[in-house]
C-alpha atoms as a PDB file:
ATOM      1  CA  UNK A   1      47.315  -2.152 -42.816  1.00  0.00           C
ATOM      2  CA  UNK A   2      45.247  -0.464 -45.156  1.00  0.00           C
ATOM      3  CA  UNK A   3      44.462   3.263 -44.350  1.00  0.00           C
ATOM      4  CA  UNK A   4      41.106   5.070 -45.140  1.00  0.00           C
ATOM      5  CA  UNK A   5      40.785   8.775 -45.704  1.00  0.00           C
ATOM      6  CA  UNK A   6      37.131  10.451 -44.047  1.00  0.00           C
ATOM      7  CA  UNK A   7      36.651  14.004 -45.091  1.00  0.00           C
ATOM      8  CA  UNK A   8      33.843  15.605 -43.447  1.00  0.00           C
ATOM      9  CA  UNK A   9      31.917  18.586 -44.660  1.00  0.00           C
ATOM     10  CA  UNK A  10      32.571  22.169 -43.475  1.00  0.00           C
ATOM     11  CA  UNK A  11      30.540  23.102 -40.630  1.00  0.00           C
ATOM     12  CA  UNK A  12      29.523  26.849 -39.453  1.00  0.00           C
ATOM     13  CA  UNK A  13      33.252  27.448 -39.069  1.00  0.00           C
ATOM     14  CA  UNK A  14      34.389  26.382 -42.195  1.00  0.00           C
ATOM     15  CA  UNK A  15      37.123  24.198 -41.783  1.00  0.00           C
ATOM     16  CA  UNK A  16      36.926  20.733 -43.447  1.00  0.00           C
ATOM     17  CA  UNK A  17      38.399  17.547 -41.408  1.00  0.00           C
ATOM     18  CA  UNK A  18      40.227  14.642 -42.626  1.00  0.00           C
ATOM     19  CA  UNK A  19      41.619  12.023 -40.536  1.00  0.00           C
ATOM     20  CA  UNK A  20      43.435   8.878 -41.815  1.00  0.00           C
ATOM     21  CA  UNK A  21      41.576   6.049 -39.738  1.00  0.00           C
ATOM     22  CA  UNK A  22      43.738   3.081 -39.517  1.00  0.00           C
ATOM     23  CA  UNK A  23      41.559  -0.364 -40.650  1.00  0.00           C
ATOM     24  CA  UNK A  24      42.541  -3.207 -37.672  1.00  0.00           C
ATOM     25  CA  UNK A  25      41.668  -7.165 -38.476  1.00  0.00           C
ATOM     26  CA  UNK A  26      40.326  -9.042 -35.643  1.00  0.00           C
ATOM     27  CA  UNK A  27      41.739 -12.064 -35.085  1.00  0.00           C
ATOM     28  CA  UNK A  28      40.252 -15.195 -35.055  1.00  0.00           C
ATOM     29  CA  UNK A  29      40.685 -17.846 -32.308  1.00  0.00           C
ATOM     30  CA  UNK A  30      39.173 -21.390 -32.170  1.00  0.00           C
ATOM     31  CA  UNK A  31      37.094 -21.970 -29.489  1.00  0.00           C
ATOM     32  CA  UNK A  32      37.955 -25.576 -28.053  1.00  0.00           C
ATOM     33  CA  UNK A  33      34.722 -27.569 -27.095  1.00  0.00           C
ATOM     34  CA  UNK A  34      34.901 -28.730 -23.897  1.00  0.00           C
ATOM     35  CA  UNK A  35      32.581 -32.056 -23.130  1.00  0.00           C
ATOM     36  CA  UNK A  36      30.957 -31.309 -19.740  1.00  0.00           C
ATOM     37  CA  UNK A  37      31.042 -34.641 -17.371  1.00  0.00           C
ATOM     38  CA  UNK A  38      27.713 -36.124 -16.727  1.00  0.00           C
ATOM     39  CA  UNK A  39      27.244 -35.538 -12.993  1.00  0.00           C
ATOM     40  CA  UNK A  40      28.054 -31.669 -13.345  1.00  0.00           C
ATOM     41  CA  UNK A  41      25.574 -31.755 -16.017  1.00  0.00           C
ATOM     42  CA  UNK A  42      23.099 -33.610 -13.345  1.00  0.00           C
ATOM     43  CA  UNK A  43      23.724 -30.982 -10.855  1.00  0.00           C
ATOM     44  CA  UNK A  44      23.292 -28.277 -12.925  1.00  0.00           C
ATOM     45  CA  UNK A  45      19.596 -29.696 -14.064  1.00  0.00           C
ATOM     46  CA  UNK A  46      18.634 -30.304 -10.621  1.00  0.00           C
ATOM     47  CA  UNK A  47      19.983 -26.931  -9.180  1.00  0.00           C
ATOM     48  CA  UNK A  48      17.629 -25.365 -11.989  1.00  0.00           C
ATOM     49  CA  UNK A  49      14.863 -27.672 -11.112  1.00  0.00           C
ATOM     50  CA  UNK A  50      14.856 -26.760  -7.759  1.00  0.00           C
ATOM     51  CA  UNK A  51      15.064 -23.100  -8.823  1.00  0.00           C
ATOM     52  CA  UNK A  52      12.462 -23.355 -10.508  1.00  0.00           C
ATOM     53  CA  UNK A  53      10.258 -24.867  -7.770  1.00  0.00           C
ATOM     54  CA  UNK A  54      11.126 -22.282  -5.348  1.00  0.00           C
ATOM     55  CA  UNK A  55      10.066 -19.554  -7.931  1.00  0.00           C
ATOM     56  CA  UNK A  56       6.895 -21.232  -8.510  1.00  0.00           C
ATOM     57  CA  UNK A  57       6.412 -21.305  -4.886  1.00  0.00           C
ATOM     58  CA  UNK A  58       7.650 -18.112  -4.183  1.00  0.00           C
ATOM     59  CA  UNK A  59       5.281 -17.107  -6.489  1.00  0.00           C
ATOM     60  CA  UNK A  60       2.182 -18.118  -4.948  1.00  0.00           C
ATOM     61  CA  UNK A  61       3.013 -17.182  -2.148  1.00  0.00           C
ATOM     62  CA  UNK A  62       3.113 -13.349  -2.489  1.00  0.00           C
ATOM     63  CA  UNK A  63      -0.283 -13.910  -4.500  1.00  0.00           C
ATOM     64  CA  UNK A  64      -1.451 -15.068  -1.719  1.00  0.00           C
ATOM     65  CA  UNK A  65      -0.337 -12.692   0.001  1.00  0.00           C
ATOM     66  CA  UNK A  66      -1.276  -9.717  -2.019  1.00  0.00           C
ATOM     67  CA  UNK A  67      -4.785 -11.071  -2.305  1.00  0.00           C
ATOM     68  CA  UNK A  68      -5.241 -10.965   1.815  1.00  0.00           C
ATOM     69  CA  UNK A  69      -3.585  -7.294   1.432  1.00  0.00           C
ATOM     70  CA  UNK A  70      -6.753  -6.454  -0.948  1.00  0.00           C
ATOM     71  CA  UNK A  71      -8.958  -7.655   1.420  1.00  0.00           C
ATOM     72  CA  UNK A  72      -7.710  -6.093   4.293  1.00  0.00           C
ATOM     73  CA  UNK A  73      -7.295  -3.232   2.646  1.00  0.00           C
ATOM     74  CA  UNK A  74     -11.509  -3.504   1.262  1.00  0.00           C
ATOM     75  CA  UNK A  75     -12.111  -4.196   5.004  1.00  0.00           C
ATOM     76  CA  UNK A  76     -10.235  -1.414   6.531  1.00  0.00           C
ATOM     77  CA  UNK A  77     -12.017   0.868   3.724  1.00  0.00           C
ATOM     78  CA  UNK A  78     -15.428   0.004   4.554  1.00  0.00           C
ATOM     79  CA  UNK A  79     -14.764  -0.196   8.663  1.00  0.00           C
ATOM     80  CA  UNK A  80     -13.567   3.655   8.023  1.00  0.00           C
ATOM     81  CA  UNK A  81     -16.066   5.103   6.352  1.00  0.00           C
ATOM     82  CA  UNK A  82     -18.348   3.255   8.832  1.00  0.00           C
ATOM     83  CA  UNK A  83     -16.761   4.613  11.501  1.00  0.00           C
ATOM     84  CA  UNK A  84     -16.839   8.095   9.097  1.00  0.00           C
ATOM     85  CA  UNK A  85     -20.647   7.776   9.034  1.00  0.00           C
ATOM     86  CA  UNK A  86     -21.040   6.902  13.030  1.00  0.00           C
ATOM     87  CA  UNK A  87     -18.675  10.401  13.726  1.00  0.00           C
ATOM     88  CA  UNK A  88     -21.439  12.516  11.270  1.00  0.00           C
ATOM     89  CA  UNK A  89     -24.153  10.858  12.690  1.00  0.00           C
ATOM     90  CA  UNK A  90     -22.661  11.635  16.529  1.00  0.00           C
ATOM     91  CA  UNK A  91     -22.261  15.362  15.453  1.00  0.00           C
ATOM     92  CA  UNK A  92     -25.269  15.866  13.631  1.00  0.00           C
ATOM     93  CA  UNK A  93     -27.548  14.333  16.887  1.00  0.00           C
ATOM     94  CA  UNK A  94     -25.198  16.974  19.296  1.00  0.00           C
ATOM     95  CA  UNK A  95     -25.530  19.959  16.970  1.00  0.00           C
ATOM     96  CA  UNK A  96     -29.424  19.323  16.917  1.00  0.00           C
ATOM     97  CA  UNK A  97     -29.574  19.280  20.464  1.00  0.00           C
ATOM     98  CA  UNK A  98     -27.385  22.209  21.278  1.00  0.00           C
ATOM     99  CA  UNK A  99     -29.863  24.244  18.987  1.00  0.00           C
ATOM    100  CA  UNK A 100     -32.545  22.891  20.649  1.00  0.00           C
ATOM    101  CA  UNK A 101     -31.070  24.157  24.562  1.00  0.00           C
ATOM    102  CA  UNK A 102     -30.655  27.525  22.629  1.00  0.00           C
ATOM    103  CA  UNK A 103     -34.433  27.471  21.585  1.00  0.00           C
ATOM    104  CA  UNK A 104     -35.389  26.624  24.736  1.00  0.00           C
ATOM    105  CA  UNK A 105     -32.805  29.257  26.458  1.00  0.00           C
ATOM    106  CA  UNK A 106     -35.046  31.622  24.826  1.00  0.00           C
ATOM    107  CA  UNK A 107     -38.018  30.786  26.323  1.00  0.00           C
ATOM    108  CA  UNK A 108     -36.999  30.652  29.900  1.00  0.00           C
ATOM    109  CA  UNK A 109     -38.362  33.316  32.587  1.00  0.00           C
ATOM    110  CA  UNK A 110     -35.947  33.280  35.337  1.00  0.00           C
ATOM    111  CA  UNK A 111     -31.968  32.474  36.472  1.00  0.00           C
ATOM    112  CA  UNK A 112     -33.261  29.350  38.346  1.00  0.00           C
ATOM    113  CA  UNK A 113     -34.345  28.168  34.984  1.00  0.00           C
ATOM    114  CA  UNK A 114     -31.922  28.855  33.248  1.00  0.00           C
ATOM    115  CA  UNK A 115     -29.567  26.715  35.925  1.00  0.00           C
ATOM    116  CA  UNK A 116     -32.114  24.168  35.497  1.00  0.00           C
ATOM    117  CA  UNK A 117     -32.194  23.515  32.345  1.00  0.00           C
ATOM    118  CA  UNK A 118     -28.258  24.192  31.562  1.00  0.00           C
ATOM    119  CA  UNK A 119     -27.764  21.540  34.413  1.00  0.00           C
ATOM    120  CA  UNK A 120     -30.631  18.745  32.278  1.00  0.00           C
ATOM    121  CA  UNK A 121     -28.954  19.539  29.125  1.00  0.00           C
ATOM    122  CA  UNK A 122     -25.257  18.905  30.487  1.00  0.00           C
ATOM    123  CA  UNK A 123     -26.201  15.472  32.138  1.00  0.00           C
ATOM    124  CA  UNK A 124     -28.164  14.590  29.226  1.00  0.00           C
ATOM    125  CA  UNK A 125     -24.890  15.228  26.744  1.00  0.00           C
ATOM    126  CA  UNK A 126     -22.602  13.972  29.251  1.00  0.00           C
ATOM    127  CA  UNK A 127     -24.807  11.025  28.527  1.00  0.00           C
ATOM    128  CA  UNK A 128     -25.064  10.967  24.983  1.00  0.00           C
ATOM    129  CA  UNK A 129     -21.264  11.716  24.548  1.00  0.00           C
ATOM    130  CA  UNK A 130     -20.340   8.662  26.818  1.00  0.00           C
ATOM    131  CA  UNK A 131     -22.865   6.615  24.465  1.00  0.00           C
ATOM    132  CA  UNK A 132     -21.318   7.394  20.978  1.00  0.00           C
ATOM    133  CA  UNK A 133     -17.780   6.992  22.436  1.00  0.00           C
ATOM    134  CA  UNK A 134     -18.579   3.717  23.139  1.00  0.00           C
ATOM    135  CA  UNK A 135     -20.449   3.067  20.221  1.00  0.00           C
ATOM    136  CA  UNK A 136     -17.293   4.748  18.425  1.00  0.00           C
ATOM    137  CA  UNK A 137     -14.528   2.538  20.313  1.00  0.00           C
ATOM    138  CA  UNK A 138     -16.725  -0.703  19.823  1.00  0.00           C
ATOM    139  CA  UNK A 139     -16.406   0.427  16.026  1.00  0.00           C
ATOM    140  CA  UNK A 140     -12.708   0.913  15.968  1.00  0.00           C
ATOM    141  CA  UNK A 141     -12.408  -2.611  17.747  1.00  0.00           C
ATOM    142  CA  UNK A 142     -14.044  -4.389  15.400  1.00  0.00           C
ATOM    143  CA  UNK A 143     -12.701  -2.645  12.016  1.00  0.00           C
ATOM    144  CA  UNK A 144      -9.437  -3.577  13.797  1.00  0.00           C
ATOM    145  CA  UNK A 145      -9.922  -6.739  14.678  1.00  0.00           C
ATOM    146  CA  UNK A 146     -11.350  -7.620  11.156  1.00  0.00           C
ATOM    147  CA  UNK A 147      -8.691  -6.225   9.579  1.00  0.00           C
ATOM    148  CA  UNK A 148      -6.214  -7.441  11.495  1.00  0.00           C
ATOM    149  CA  UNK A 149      -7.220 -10.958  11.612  1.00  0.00           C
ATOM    150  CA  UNK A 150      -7.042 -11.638   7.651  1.00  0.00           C
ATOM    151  CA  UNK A 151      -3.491 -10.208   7.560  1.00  0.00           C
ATOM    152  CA  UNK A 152      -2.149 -12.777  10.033  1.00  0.00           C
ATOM    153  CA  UNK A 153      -3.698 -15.764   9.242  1.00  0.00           C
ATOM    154  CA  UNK A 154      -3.322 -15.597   5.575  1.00  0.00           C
ATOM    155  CA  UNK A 155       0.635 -14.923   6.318  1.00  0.00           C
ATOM    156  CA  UNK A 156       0.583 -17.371   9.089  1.00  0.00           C
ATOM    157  CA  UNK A 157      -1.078 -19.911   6.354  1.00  0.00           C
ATOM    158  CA  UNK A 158       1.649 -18.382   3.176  1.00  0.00           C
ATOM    159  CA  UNK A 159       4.629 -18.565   5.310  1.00  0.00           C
ATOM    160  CA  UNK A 160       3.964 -22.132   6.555  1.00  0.00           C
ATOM    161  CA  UNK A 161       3.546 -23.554   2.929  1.00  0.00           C
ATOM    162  CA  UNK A 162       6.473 -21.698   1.499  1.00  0.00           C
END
């Protein structure tokens, strides 16, 4: 073997190093070939033929299935800032007509008017609450519902292909 001889330059410290690498040969082997029999060679191509299928289906499938998550999700989007819209609209119609009681608390002459019109103006929103909650849950049904009902039938429809 032949030896080689690496000197390295001197670093902050100042010392030089010099190492004697040894040189190795790598042998060389002969690689036999080996003839593969014809019905291995079948079953291979088939195996990766059938891979191959169920990756294409595969495939599909979870575009399939990520296109019904984009809907749903568009649906879901638009039923909440529906439902964001109904809620503002609910407050803004209470908050007008609690200002309006307090204008017309100012105006009143005596207790049994004041009991009078406290007592109209809690029945009426008692009334109006009941309304938008309904309004409200009827809204959260249906954003639900439409939601919902694209998730399972498109995986219903994915799942029975694949």
């Amino acid at each position: 073997m032949a030896e080689t001889t690496v000197k390295a330059k001197a670093g902050k410290t100042g010392f030089a190093a010099s190492a004697a690498l040894p040189k190795f040969d790598i042998p060389k082997f002969d690689i036999p070939s080996v003839e593969i029999p014809a019905a291995y060679r079948e079953i291979a191509e088939k195996s990766v033929a059938q891979a191959k299928d169920a990756y294409e289906k595969l495939k599909a499938a979870s575009e399939e299935a990520s296109e019904v998550l984009e809907e749903t999700y568009t649906t879901a989007s638009k039923g909440a800032a529906d439902y964001g819209l109904l809620v503002i609209e609910a407050l803004r119609s209470n908050a007008n007509a609690n200002f309006d009681y307090a204008r017309d608390l100012f105006s009143v002459k005596s207790f049994s008017e004041v009991v009078e019109l406290s007592t109209a103006h809690a029945r009426k929103q008692f009334e109006a609450v009941t309304a938008q909650t309904k309004d409200l849950t009827a809204l959260a049904q249906k954003v639900t519902t439409d939601s919902v009902e694209p998730i399972k039938t498109g995986f219903n429809k994915t799942f029975r292909a694949a």
